[in-house]
C-alpha atoms as a PDB file:
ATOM      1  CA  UNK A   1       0.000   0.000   0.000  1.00  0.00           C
ATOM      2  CA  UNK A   2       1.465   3.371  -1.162  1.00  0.00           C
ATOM      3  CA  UNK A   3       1.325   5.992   1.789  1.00  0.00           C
ATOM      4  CA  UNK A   4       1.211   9.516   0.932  1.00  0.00           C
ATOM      5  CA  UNK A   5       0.801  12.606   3.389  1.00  0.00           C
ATOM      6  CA  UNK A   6      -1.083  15.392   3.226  1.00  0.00           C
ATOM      7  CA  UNK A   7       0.136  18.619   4.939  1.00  0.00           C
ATOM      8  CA  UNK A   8      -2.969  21.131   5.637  1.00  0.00           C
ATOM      9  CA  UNK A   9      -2.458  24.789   7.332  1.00  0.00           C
ATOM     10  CA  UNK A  10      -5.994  24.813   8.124  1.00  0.00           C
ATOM     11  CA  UNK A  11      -7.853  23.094  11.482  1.00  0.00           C
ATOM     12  CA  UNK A  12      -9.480  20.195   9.055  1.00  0.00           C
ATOM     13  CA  UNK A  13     -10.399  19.161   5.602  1.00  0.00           C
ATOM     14  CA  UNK A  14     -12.856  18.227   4.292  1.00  0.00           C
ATOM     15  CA  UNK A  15     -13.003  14.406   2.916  1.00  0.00           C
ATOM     16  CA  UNK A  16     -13.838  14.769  -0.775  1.00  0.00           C
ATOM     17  CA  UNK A  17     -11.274  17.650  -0.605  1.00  0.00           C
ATOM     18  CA  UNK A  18      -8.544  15.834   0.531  1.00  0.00           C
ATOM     19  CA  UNK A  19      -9.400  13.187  -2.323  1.00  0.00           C
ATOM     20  CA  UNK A  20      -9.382  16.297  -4.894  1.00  0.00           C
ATOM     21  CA  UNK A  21      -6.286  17.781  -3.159  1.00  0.00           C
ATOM     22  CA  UNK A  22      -4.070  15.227  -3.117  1.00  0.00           C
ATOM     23  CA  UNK A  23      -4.676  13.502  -6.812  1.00  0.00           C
ATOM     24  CA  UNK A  24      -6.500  10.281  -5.617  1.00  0.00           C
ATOM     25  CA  UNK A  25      -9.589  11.345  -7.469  1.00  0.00           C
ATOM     26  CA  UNK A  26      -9.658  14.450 -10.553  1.00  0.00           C
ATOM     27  CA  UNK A  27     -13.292  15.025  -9.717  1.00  0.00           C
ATOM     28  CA  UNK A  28     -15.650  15.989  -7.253  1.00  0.00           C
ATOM     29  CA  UNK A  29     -18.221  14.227  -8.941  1.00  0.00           C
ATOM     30  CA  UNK A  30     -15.970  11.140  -8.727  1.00  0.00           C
ATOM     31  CA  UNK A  31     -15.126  11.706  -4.990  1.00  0.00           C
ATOM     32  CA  UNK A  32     -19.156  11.935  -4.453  1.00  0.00           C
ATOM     33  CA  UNK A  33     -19.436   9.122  -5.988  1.00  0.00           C
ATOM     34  CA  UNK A  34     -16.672   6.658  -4.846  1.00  0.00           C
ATOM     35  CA  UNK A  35     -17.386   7.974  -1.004  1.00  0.00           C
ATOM     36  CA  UNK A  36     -21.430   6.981  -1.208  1.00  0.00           C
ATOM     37  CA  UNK A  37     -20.326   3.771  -2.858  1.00  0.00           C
ATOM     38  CA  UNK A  38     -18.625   2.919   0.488  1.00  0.00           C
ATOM     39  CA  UNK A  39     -14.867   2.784  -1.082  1.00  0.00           C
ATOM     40  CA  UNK A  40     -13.236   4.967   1.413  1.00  0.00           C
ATOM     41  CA  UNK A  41     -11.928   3.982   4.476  1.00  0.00           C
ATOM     42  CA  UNK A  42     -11.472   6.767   7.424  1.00  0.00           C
ATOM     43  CA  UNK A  43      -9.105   5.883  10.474  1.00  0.00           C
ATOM     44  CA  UNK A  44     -10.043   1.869   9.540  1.00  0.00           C
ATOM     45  CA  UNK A  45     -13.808   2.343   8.992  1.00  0.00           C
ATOM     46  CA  UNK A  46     -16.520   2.856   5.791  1.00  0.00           C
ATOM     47  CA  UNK A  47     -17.012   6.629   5.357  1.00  0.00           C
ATOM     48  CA  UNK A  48     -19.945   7.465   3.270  1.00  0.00           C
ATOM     49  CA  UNK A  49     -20.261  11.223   4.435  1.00  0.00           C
ATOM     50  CA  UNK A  50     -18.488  13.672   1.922  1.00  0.00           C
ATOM     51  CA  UNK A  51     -18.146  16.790   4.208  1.00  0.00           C
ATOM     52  CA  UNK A  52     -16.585  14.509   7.223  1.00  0.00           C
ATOM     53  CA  UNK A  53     -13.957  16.385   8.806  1.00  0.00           C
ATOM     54  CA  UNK A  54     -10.457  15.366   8.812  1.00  0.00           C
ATOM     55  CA  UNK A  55      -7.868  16.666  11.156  1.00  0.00           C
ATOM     56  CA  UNK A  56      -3.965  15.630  11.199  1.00  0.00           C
ATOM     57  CA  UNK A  57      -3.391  12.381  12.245  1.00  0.00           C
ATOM     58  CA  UNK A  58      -6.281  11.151  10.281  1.00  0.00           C
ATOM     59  CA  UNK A  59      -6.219   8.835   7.560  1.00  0.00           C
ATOM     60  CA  UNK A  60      -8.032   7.710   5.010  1.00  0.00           C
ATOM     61  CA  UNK A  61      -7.396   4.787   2.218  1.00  0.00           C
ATOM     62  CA  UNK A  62      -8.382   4.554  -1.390  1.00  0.00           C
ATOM     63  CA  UNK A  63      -7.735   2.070  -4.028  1.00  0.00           C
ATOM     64  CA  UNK A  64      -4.628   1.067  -2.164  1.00  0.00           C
ATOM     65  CA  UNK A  65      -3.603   4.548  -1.838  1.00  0.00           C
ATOM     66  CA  UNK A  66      -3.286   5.576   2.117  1.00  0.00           C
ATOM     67  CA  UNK A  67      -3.791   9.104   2.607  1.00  0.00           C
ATOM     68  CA  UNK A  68      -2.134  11.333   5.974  1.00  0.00           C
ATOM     69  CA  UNK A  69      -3.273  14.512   6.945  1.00  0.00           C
ATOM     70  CA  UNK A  70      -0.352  16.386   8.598  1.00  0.00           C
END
């Protein structure tokens, strides 16, 4: 599994926009869509909510691709 972090200067983020910000996804349409499909893991669980807030030392894990916010 690839591991990639994401440094934020802000207090969170939101999912789909960490998907859009770090290059997992090109979309937001395909975010939406891969997130109320069920593919997204958050810290080890199914996250189906788009606006769920992320703060550093969160993760989240697409296609293989494990995502840090820092």
């Amino acid at each position: 599994m690839r591991e990639e972090t994401v440094p934020i200067t802000t207090e969170y983020i939101k999912l789909q926009d960490l998907l859009k910000f770090s290059g997992a996804v090109e979309t937001g349409g395909e975010a939406k869509a891969l997130i109320q499909e069920g593919q997204v893991l958050v810290n080890g669980e199914v996250c189906t909510m788009r606006g769920k807030k992320l703060r550093p030392g969160d993760t989240a894990v697409l296609d293989g691709i494990r995502l840090v916010v820092a």
